[in-house]
Protein backbone atom coordinates (compact mmCIF):
# COMPACT_ATOMS: atom_id res chain seq x y z
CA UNK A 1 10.55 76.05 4.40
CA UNK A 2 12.70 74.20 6.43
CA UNK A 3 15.70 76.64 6.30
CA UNK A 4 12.91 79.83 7.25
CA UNK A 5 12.10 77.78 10.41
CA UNK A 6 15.98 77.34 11.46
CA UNK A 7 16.56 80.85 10.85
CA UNK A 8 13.87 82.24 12.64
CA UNK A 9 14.69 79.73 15.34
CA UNK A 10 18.26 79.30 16.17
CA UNK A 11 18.92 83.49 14.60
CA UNK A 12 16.02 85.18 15.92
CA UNK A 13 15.41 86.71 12.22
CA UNK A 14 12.04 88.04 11.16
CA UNK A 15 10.34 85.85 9.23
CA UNK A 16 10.84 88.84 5.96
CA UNK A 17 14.43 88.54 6.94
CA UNK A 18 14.74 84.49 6.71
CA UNK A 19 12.78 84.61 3.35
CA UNK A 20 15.94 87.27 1.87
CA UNK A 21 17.96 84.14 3.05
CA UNK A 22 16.12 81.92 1.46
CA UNK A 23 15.78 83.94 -1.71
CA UNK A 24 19.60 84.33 -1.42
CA UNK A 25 20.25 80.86 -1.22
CA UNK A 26 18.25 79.95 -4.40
CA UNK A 27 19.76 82.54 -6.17
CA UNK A 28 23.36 81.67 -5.82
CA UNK A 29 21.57 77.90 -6.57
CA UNK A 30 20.17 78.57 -10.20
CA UNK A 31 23.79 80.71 -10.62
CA UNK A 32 25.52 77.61 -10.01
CA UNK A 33 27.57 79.12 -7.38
CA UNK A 34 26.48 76.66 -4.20
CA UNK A 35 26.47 73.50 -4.81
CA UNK A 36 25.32 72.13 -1.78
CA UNK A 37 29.38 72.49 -0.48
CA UNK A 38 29.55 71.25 3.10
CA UNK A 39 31.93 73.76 4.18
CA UNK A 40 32.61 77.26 2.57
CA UNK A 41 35.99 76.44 0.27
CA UNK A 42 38.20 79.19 -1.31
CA UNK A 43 37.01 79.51 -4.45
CA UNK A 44 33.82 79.70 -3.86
CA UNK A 45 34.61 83.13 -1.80
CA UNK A 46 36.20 84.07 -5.17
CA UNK A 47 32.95 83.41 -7.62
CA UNK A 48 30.84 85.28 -4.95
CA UNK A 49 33.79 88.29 -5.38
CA UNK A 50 32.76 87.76 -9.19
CA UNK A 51 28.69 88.09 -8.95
CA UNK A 52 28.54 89.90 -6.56
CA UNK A 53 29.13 93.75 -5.66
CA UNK A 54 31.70 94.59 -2.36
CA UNK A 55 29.21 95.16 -0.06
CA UNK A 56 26.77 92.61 -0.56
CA UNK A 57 29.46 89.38 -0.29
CA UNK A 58 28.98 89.15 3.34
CA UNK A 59 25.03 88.40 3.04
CA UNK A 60 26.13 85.69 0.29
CA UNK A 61 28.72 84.49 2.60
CA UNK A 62 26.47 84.68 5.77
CA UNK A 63 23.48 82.75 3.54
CA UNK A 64 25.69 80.14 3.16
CA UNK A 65 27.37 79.89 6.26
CA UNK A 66 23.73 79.78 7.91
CA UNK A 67 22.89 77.28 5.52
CA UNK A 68 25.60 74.66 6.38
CA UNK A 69 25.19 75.21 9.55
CA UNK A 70 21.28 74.21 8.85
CA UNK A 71 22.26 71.49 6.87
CA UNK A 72 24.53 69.77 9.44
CA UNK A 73 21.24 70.17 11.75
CA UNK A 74 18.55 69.26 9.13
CA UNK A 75 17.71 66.69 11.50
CA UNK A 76 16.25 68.57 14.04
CA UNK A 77 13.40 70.52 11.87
């Protein structure tokens, strides 16, 4: 719940909007594709170009950038 509350905070997303995130985030979990990386590494751009159609990469990529990003600030929520 955490990561809905940084979204909605620090990206002034809806909270529907920061639950895709989070829905995102667990996906690309169970498909072992994140593995709780602390930065976003080349090859993990290329298993995202494997799962995932063209046009959806950039949500993947965004989900995890945000997610870093809320990891590095954990802290604070």
């Amino acid at each position: 719940m955490k990561f809905i509350e940084f979204l909605i905070k620090e990206y002034h997303l809806g909270e529907e909007s920061a639950k895709q995130y989070q829905h995102r985030l667990n996906g690309l979990i169970e498909r072992g594709i994140y593995k709780g990386q602390t930065s976003f590494p080349r090859d993990l751009f290329a298993n995202l170009e494997r799962e995932y159609k063209p046009n959806s990469i950039k949500n993947y990529k965004l989900t995890i950038e945000r997610y870093i990003a809320f990891k590095q600030r954990e802290s604070e929520y």
